[in-house]
Protein backbone atom coordinates (compact mmCIF):
# COMPACT_ATOMS: atom_id res chain seq x y z
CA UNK A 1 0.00 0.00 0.00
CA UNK A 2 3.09 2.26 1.02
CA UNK A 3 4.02 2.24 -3.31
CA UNK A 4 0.22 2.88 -4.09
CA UNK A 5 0.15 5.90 -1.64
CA UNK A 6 2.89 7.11 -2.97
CA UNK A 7 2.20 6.44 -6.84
CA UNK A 8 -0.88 8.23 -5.71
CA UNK A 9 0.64 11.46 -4.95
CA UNK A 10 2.84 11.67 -8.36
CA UNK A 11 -0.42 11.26 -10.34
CA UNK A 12 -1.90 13.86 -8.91
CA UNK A 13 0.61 16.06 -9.61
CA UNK A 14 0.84 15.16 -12.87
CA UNK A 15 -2.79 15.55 -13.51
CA UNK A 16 -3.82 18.09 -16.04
CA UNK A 17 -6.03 20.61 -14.15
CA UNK A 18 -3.36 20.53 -11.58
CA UNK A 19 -0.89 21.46 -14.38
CA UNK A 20 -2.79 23.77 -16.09
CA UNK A 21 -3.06 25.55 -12.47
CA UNK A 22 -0.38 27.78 -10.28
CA UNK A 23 0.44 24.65 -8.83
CA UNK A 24 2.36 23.02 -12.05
CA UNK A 25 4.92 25.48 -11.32
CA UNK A 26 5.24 25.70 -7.62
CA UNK A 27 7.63 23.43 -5.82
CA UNK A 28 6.92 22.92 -3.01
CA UNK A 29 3.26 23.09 -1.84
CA UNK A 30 2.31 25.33 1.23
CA UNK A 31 -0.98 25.86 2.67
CA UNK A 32 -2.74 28.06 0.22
CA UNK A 33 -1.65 25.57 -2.94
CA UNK A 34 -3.61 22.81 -0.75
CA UNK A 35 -6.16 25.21 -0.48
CA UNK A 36 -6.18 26.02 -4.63
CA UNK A 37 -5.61 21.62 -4.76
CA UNK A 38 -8.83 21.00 -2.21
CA UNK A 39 -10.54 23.46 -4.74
CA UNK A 40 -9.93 21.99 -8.26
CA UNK A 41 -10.29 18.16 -6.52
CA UNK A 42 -14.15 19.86 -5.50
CA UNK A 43 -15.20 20.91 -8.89
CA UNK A 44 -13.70 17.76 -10.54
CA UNK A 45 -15.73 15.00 -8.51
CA UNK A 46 -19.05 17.45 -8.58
CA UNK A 47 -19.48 16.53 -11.71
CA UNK A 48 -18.09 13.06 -11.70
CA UNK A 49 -21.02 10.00 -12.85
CA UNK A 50 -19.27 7.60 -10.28
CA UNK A 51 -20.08 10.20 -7.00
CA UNK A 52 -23.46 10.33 -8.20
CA UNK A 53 -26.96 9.29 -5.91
CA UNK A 54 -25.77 7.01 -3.08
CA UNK A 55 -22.17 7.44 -3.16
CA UNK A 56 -22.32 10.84 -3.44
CA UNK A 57 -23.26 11.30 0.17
CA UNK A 58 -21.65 7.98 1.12
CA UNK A 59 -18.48 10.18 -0.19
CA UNK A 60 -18.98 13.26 -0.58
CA UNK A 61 -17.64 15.13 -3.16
CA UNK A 62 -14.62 17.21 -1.78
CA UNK A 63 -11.22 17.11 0.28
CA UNK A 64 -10.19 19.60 2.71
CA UNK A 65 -6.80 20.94 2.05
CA UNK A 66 -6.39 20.23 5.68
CA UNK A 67 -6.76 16.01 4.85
CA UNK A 68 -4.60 17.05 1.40
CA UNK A 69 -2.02 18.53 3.10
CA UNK A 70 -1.43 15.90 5.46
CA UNK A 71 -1.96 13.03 2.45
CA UNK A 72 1.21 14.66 0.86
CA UNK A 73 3.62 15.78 3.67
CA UNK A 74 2.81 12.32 5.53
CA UNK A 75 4.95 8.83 5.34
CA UNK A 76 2.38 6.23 4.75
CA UNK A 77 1.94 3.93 8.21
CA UNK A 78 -0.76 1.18 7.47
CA UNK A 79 -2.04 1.91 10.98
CA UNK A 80 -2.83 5.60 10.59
CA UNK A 81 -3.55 5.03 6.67
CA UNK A 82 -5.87 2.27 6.71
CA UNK A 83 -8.90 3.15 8.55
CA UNK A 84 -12.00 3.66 6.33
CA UNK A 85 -12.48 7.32 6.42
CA UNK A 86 -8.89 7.51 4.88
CA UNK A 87 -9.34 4.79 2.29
CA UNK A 88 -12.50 6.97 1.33
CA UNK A 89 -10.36 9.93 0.87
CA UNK A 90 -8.05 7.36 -1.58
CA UNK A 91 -11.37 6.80 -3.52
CA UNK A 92 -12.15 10.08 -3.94
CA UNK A 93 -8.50 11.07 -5.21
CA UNK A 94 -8.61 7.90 -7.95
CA UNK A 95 -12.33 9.25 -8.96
CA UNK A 96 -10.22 12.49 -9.77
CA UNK A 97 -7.64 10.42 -11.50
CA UNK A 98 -10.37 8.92 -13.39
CA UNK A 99 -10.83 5.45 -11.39
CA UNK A 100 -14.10 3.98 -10.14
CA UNK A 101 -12.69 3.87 -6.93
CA UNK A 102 -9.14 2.48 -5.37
CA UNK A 103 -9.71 -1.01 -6.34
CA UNK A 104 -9.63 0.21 -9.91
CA UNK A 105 -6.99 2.18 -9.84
CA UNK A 106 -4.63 -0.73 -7.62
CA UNK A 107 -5.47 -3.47 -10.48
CA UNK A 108 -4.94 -0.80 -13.46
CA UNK A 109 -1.39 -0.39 -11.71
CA UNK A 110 -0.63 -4.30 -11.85
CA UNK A 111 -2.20 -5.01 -15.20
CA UNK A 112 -0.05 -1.91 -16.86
CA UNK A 113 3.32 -3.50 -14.49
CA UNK A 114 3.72 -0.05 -13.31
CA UNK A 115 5.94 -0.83 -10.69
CA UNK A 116 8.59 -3.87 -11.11
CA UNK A 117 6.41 -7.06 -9.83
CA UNK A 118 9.36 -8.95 -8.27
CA UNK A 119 10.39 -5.65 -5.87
CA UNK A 120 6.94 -4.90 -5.02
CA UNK A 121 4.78 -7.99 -5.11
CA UNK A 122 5.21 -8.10 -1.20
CA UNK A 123 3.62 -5.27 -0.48
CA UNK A 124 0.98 -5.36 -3.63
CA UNK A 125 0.37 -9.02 -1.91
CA UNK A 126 -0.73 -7.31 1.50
CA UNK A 127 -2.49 -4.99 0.36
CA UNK A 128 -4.97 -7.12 -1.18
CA UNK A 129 -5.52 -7.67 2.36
CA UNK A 130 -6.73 -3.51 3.17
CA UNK A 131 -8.49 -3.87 -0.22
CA UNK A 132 -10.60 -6.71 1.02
CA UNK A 133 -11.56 -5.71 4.05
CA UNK A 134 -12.66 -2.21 2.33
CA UNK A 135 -14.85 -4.13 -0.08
CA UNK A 136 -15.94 -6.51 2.84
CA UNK A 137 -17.50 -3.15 4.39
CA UNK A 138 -18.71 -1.79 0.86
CA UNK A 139 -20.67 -5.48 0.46
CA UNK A 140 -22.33 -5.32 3.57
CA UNK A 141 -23.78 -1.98 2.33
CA UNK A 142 -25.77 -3.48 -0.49
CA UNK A 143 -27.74 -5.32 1.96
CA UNK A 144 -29.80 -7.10 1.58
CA UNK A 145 -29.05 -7.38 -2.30
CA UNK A 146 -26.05 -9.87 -2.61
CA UNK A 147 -23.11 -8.07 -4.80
CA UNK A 148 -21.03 -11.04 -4.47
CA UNK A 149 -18.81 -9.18 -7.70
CA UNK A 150 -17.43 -6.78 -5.83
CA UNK A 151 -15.26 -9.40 -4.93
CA UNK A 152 -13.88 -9.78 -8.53
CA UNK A 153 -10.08 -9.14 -8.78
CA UNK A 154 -9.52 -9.84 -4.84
CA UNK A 155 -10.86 -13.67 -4.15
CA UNK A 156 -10.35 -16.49 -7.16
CA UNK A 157 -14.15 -16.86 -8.27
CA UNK A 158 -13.10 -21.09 -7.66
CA UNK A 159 -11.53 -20.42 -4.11
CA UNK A 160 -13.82 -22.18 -0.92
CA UNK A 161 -13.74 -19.07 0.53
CA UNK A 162 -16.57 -16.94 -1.88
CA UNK A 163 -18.51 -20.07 -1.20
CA UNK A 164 -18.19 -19.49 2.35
CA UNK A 165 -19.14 -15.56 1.98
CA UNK A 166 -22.31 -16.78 -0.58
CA UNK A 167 -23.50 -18.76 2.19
CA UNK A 168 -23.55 -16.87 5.18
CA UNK A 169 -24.64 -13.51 3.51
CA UNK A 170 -27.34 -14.82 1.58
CA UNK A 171 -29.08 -16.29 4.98
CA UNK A 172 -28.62 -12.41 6.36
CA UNK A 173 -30.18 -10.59 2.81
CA UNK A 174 -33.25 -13.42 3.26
CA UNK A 175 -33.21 -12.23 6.70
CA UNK A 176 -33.59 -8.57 5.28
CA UNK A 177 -31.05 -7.01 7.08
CA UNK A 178 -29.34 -3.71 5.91
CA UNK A 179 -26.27 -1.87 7.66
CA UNK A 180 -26.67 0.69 9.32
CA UNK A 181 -24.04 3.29 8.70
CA UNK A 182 -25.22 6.73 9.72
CA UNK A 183 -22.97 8.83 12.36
CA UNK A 184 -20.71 6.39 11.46
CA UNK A 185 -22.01 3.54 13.80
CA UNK A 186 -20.42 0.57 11.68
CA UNK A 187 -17.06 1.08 10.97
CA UNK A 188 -13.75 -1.47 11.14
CA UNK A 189 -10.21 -1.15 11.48
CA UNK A 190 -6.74 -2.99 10.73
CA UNK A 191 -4.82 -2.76 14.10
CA UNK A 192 -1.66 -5.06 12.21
CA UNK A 193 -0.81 -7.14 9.84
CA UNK A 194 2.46 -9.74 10.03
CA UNK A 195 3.45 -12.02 7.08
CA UNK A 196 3.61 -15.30 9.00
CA UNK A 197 4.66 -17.50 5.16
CA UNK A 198 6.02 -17.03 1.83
CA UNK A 199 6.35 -18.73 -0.69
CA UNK A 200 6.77 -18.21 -4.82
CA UNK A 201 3.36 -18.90 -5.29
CA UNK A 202 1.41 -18.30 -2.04
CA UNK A 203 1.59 -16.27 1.28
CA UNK A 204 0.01 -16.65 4.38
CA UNK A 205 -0.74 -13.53 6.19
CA UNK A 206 -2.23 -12.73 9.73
CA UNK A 207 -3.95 -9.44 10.69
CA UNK A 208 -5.91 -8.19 14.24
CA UNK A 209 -8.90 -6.47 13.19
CA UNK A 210 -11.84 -4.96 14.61
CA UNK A 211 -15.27 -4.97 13.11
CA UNK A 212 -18.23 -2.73 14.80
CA UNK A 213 -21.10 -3.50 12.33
CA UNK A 214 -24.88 -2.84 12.95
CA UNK A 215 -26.89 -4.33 10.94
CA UNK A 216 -31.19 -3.80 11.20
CA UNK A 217 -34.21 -5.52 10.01
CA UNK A 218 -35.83 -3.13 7.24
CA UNK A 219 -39.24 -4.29 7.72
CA UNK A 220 -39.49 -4.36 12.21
CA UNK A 221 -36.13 -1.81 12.24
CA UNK A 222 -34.46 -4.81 14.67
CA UNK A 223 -30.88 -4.27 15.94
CA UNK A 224 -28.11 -7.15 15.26
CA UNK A 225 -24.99 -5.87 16.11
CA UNK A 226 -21.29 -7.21 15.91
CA UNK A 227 -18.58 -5.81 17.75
CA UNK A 228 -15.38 -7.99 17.41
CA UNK A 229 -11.61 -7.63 18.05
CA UNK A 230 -10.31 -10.92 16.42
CA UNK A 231 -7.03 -12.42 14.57
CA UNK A 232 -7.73 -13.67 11.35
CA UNK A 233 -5.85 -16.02 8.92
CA UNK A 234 -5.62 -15.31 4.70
CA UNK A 235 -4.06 -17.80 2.73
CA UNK A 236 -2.92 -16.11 -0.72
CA UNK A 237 -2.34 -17.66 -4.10
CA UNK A 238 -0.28 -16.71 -7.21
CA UNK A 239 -2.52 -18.64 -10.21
CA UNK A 240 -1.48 -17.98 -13.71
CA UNK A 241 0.13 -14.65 -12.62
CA UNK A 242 -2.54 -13.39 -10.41
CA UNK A 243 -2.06 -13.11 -6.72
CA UNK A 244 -5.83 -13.29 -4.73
CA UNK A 245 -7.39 -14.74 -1.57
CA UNK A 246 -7.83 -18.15 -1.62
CA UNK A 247 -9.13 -18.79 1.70
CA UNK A 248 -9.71 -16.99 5.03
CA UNK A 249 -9.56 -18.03 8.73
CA UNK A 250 -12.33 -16.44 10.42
CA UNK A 251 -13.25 -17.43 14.16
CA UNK A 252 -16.44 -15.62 14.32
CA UNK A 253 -17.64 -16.41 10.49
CA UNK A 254 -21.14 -16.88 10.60
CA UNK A 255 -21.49 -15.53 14.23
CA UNK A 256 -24.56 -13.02 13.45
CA UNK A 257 -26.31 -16.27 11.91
CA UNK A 258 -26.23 -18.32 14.73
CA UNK A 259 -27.48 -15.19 17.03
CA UNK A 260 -29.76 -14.66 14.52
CA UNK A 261 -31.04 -18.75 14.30
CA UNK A 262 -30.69 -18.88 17.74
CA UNK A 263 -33.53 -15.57 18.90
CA UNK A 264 -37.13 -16.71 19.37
CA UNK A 265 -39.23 -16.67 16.14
């Protein structure tokens, strides 16, 4: 993630309306060109298709140079860079790029071998890690509508583990549940992350997270709520030149069904 935060800030420099600004000839950037940055990044997404209906006020439309400023004076540390309210400000920035979102800019970089894969296909191998758990939370969202292809590009459509995630989230969407996110009241967060195998052609890798996640019953607004600290296990493949999840350790997969089986009907 460290090389895609990075990569990050050179493309936006490099980007045209930046370029066309004050900014393409100022070296370096103070307050007021973060200001001028916050400003062009505004009027760019307004008027972007992807930050349109839902996601617009899921994201917003705008960055304050406050958040920019910090983005590109800071050294990227996974445990101040990986919560989702950041990783929502890395959306944002690829919508300006012209991505649908950080996953799509992330698998344009490894298709088009922007960086060397030997050096960096360490790091592009964790990261897969942030970028699942970030499209972990944006699944639950859809609720209770399964989106099982937002998984594409991170979990091998073959691997046991999508079965796993088909089977437990279908029994919550015929449940009708939907997540509730407003005030932020589900949120998660990667406390570490520790390569624990490697090999040429798969990598096991072992993270602490912490998912708050309440989820409610459309039709009788009912409260199911999950609020775990756990460590959790992700075996990684490389198949025909593709590194994805194959499978995933989870103790508490399939905890909200059981509370859920278990309540009175």
């Amino acid at each position: 993630m460290k090389s895609i935060y990075n990569l990050l800030k050179e493309e936006v420099r490099k980007n045209q309306a930046v370029q066309n600004s004050i900014l393409g000839n100022s070296h370096p950037w103070k307050r007021s060109h973060y200001i001028i940055l916050s400003e062009i990044i505004k009027e760019d997404l307004s008027n972007r298709e992807e930050l349109q209906n839902e996601r617009k006020f899921e994201l917003g439309t705008s960055i304050s140079h406050i958040t920019l400023q910090r983005f590109f004076e800071s050294d990227y540390h996974y445990k101040t860079h990986n919560d989702l309210r950041f990783l929502k400000t890395l959306d944002k920035i690829c919508i300006f790029l012209g991505f649908k979102d950080l996953n799509s800019y992330v698998m344009n970089v490894k298709e088009n071998n922007i960086y060397n894969e030997a050096f960096f296909s360490k790091e592009f191998t964790t990261d897969i890690v942030y970028r699942y758990c970030h499209t972990n939370f944006e699944f639950f969202k859809y609720f209770p509508t399964l989106q099982l292809e937002v998984f594409d590009g991170l979990i091998f459509p073959e691997a046991p583990f999508i079965e796993r995630i088909k089977n437990y989230s279908s029994k919550l969407c015929e449940n009708g549940l939907k997540l509730f996110t407003h005030n932020n009241r589900s949120n998660f967060e990667i406390f570490d992350l520790d390569i624990i195998s490697e090999e040429s052609d798969k990598m096991v890798i072992k993270t602490q997270e912490f998912w708050n996640l309440v989820f409610v019953v459309e039709e009788t607004g009912e409260e199911y709520i999950v609020n775990e600290l756990n460590t959790q296990i992700y075996f990684i493949k490389n198949i025909d030149e593709k590194w994805m999840i194959w499978d995933n350790y989870n103790p508490n997969s399939g905890l909200l069904n059981n509370v859920i089986n278990k309540k009175p009907h």
